[in-house]
C-alpha atoms as a PDB file:
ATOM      1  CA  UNK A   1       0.569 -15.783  12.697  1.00  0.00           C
ATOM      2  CA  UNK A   2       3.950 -13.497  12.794  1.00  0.00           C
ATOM      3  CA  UNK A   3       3.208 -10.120  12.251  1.00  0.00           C
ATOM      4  CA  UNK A   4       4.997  -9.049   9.269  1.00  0.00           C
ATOM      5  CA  UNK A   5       3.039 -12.227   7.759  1.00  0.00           C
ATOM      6  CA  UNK A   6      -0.264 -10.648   9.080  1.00  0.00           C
ATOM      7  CA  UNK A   7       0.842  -6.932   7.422  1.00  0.00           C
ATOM      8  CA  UNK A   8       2.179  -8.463   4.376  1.00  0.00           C
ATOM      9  CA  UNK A   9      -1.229 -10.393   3.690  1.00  0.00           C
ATOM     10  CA  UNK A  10      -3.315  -7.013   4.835  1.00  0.00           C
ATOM     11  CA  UNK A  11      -1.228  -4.433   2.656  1.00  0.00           C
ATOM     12  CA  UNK A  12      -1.341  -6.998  -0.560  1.00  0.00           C
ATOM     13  CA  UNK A  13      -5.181  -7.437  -0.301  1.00  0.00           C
ATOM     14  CA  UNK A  14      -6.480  -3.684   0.929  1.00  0.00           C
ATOM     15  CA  UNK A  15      -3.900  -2.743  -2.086  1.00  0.00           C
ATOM     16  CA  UNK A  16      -5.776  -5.082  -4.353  1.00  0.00           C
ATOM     17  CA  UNK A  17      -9.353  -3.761  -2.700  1.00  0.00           C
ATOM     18  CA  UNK A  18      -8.197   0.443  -3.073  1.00  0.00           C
ATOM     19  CA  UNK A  19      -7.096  -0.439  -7.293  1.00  0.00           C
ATOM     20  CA  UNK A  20     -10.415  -2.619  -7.441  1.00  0.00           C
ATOM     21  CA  UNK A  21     -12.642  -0.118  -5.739  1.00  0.00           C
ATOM     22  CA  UNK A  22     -11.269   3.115  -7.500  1.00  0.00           C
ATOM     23  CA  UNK A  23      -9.868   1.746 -10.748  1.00  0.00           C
ATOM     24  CA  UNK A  24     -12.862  -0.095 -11.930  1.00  0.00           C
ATOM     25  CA  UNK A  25     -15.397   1.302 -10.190  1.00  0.00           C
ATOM     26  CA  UNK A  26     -15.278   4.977  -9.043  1.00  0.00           C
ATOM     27  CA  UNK A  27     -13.286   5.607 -12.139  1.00  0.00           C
ATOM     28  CA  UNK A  28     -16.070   5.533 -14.493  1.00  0.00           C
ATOM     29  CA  UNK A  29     -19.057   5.669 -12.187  1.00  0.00           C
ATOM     30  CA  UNK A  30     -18.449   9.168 -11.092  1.00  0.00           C
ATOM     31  CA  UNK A  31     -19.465  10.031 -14.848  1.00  0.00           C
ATOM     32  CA  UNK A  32     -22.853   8.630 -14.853  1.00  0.00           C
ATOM     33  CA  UNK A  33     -23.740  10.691 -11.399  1.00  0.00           C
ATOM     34  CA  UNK A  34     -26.345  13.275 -12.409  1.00  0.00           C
ATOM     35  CA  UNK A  35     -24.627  16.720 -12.920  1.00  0.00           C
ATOM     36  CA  UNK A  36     -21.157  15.726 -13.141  1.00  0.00           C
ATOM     37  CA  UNK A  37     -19.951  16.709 -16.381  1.00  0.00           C
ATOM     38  CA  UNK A  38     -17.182  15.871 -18.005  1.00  0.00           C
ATOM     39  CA  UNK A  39     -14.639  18.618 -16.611  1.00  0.00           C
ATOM     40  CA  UNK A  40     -15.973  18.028 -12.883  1.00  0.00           C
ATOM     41  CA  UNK A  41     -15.426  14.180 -13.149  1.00  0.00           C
ATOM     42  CA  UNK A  42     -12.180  14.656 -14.828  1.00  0.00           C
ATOM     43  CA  UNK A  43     -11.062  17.099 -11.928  1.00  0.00           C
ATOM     44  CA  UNK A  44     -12.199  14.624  -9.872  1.00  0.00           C
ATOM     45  CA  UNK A  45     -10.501  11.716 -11.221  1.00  0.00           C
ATOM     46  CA  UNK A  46      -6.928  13.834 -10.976  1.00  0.00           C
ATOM     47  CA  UNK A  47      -7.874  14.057  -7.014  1.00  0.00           C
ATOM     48  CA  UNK A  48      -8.617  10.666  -6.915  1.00  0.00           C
ATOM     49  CA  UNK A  49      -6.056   8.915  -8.682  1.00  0.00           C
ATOM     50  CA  UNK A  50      -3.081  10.987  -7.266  1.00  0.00           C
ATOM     51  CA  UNK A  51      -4.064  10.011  -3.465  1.00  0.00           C
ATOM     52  CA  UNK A  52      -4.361   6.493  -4.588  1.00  0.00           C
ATOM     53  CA  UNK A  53      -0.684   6.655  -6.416  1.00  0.00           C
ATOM     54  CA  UNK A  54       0.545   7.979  -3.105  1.00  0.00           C
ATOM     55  CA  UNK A  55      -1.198   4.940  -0.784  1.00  0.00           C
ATOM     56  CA  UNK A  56       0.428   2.685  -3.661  1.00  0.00           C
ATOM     57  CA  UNK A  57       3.759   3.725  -2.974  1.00  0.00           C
ATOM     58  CA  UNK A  58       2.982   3.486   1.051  1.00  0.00           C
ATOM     59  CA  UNK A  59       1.943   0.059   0.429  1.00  0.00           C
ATOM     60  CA  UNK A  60       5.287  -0.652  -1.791  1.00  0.00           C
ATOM     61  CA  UNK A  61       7.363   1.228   1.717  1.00  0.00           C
ATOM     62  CA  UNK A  62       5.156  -1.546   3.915  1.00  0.00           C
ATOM     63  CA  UNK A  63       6.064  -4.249   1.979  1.00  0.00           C
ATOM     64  CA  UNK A  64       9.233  -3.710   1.342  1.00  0.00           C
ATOM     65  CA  UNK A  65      10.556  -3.340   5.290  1.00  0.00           C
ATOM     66  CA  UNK A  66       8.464  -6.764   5.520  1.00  0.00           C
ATOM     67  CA  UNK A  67      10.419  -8.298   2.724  1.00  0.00           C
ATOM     68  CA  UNK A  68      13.800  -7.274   3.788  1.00  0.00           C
ATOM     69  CA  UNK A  69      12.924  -6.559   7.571  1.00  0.00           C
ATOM     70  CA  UNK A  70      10.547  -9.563   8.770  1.00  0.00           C
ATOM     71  CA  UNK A  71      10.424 -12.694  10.445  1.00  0.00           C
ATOM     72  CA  UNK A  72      10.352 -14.654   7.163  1.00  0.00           C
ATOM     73  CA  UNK A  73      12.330 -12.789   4.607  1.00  0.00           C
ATOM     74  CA  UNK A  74      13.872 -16.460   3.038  1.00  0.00           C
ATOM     75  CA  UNK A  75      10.280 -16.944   2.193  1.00  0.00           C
ATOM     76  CA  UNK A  76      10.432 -14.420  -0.731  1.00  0.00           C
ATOM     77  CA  UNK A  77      10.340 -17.169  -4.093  1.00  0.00           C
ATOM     78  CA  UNK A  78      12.083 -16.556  -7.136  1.00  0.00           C
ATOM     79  CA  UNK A  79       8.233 -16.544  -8.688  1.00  0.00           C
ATOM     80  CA  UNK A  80       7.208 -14.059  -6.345  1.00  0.00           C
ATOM     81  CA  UNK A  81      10.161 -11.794  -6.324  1.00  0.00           C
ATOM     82  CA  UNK A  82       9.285 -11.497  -9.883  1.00  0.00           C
ATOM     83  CA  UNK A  83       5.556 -10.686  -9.826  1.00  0.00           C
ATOM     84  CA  UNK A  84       7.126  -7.757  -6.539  1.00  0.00           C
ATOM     85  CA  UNK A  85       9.234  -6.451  -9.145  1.00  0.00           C
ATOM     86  CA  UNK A  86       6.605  -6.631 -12.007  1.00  0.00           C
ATOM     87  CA  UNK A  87       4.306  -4.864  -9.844  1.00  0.00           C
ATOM     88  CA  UNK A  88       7.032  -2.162  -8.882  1.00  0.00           C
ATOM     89  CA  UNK A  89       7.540  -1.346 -12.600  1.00  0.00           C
ATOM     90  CA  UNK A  90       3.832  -1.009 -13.415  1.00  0.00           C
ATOM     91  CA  UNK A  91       3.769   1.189 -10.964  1.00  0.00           C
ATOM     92  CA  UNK A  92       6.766   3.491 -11.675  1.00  0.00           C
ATOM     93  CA  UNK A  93       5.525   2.950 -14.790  1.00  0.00           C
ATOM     94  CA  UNK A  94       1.999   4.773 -14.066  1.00  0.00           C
ATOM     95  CA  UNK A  95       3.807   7.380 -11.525  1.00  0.00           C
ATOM     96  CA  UNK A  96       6.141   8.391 -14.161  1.00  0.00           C
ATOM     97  CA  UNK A  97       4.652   8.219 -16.935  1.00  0.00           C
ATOM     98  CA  UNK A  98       0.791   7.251 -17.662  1.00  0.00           C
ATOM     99  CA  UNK A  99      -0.607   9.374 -14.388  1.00  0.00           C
ATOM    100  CA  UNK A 100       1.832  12.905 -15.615  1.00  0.00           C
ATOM    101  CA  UNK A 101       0.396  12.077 -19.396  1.00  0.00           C
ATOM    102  CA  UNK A 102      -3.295  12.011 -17.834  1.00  0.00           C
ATOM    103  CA  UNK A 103      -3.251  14.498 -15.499  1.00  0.00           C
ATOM    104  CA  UNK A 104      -1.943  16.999 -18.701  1.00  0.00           C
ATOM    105  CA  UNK A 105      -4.481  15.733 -20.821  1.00  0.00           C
ATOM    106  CA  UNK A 106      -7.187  15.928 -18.585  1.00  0.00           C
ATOM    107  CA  UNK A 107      -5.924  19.728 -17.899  1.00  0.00           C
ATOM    108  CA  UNK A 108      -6.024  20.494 -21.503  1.00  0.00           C
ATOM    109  CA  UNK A 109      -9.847  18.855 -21.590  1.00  0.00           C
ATOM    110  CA  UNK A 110     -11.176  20.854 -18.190  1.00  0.00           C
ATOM    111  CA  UNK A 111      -9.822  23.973 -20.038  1.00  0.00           C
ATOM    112  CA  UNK A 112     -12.155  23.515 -22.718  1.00  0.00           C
ATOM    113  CA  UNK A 113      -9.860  22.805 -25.371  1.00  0.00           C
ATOM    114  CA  UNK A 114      -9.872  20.021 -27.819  1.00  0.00           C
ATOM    115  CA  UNK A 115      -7.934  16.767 -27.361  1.00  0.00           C
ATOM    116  CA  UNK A 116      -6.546  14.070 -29.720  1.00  0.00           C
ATOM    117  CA  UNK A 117      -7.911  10.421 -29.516  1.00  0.00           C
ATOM    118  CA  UNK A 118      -5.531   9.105 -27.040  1.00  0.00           C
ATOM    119  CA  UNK A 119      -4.830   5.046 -26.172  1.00  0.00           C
ATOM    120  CA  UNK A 120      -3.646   7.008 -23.008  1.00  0.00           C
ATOM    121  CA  UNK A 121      -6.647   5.397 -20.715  1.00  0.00           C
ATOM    122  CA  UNK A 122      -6.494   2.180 -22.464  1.00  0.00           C
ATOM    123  CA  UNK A 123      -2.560   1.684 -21.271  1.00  0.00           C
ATOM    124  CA  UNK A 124      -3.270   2.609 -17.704  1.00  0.00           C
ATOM    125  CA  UNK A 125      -6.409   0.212 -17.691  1.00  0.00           C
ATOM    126  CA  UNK A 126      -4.093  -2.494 -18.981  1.00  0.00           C
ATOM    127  CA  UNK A 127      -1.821  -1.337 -16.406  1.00  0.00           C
ATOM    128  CA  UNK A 128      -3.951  -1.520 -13.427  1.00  0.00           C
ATOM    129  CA  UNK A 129      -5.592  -4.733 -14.368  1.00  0.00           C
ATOM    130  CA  UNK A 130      -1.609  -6.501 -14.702  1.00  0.00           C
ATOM    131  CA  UNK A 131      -0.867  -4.970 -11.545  1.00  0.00           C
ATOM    132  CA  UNK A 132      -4.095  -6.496 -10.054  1.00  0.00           C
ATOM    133  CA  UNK A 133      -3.556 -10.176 -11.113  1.00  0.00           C
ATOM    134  CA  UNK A 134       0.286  -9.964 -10.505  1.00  0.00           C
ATOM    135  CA  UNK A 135      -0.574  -8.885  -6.722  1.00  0.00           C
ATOM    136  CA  UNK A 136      -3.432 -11.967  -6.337  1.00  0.00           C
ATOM    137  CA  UNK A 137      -1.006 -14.091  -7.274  1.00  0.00           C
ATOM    138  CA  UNK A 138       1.671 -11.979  -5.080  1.00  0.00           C
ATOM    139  CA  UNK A 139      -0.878 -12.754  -2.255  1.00  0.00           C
ATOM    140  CA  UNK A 140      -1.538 -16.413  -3.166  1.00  0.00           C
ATOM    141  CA  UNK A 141       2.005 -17.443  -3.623  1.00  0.00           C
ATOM    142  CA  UNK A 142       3.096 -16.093  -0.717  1.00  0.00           C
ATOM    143  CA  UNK A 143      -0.162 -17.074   1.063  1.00  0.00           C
ATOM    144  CA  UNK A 144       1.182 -21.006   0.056  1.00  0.00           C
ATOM    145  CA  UNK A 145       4.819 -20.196   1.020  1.00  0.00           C
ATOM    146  CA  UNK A 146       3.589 -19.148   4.532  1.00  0.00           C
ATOM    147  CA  UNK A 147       1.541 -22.357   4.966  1.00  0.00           C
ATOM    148  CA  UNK A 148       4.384 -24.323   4.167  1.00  0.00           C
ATOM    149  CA  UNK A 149       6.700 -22.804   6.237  1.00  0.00           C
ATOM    150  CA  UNK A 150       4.187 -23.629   9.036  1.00  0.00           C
ATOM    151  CA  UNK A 151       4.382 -27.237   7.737  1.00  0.00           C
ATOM    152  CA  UNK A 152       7.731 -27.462   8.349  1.00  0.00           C
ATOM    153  CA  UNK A 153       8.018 -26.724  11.624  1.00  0.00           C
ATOM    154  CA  UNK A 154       4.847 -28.493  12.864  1.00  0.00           C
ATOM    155  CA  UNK A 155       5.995 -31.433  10.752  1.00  0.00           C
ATOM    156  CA  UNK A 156       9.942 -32.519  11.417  1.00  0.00           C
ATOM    157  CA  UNK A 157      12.111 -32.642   8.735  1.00  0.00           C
ATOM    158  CA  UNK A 158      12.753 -36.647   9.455  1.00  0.00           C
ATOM    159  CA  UNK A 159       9.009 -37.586   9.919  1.00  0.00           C
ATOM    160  CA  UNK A 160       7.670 -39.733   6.692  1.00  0.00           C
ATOM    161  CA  UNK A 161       5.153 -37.610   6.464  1.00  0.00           C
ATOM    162  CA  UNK A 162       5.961 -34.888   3.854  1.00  0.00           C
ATOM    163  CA  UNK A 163       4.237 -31.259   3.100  1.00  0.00           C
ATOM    164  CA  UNK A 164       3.542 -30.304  -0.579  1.00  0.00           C
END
């Protein structure tokens, strides 16, 4: 296997593994620990989420060099250039938008002060869980796209044999 296929593959599933792992797990687990209240988890939830925003955006800088820099950069489809670019605009649209709106509103709650009913959460849940199936199909499209790149040049273009 070439190696930007090998760290393209790795930094599309570990992404998907970090989003499953905090985003639907830790996210609402932390608040059923004993003796995490509501402020603590909260505090610990603007931690959380802000590393993971910044490994996002390493993964995206990974990518990326692959995509423009690697061994098979023609091997980019039209179908999965669009779910890339769907998945960059979820997550500019999280960084610049949901995570600030959060992160303020989670302030104003750890300060003890009262808070409007939000859809806030609901968004960024919608968000995550887009950005999760656009990256498994990311990963299986261009999982296919590197198989048949391999069937090309183990089968010749002239033999009557033909790959999918």
């Amino acid at each position: 296997m070439k190696w930007s296929r090998l760290i393209i593959m790795m930094s599309i599933y570990m992404w998907i593994g970090f989003t499953c792992a905090i985003s639907f797990m830790e996210a609402w687990l932390k608040f059923r620990a004993p003796g995490v209240s509501l402020p603590v988890g909260l505090g610990i939830g603007r931690l959380v989420f802000s590393a993971l925003n910044k490994v996002e955006w390493g993964f995206v800088i990974v990518l990326t060099a692959c995509f423009l820099f690697g061994e098979d950069r023609g091997l980019l489809t039209r179908m999965n250039l669009v779910l890339y670019i769907v998945i960059l605009l979820l997550l500019a649209l999280e960084t610049f938008w949901l995570l600030p709106r959060l992160d303020a509103l989670a302030a104003v709650v750890i300060s003890g002060e009262p808070v409007a009913p939000s859809r806030l959460h609901i968004y960024f849940v919608a968000a995550e869980l887009l950005k999760t199936l656009a990256l498994l199909f990311l990963g299986a499209g261009l999982f296919r796209a590197f198989h048949l790149a391999d069937l090309k040049t183990v089968i010749p273009v002239s033999s009557p044999i033909k790959p999918d």
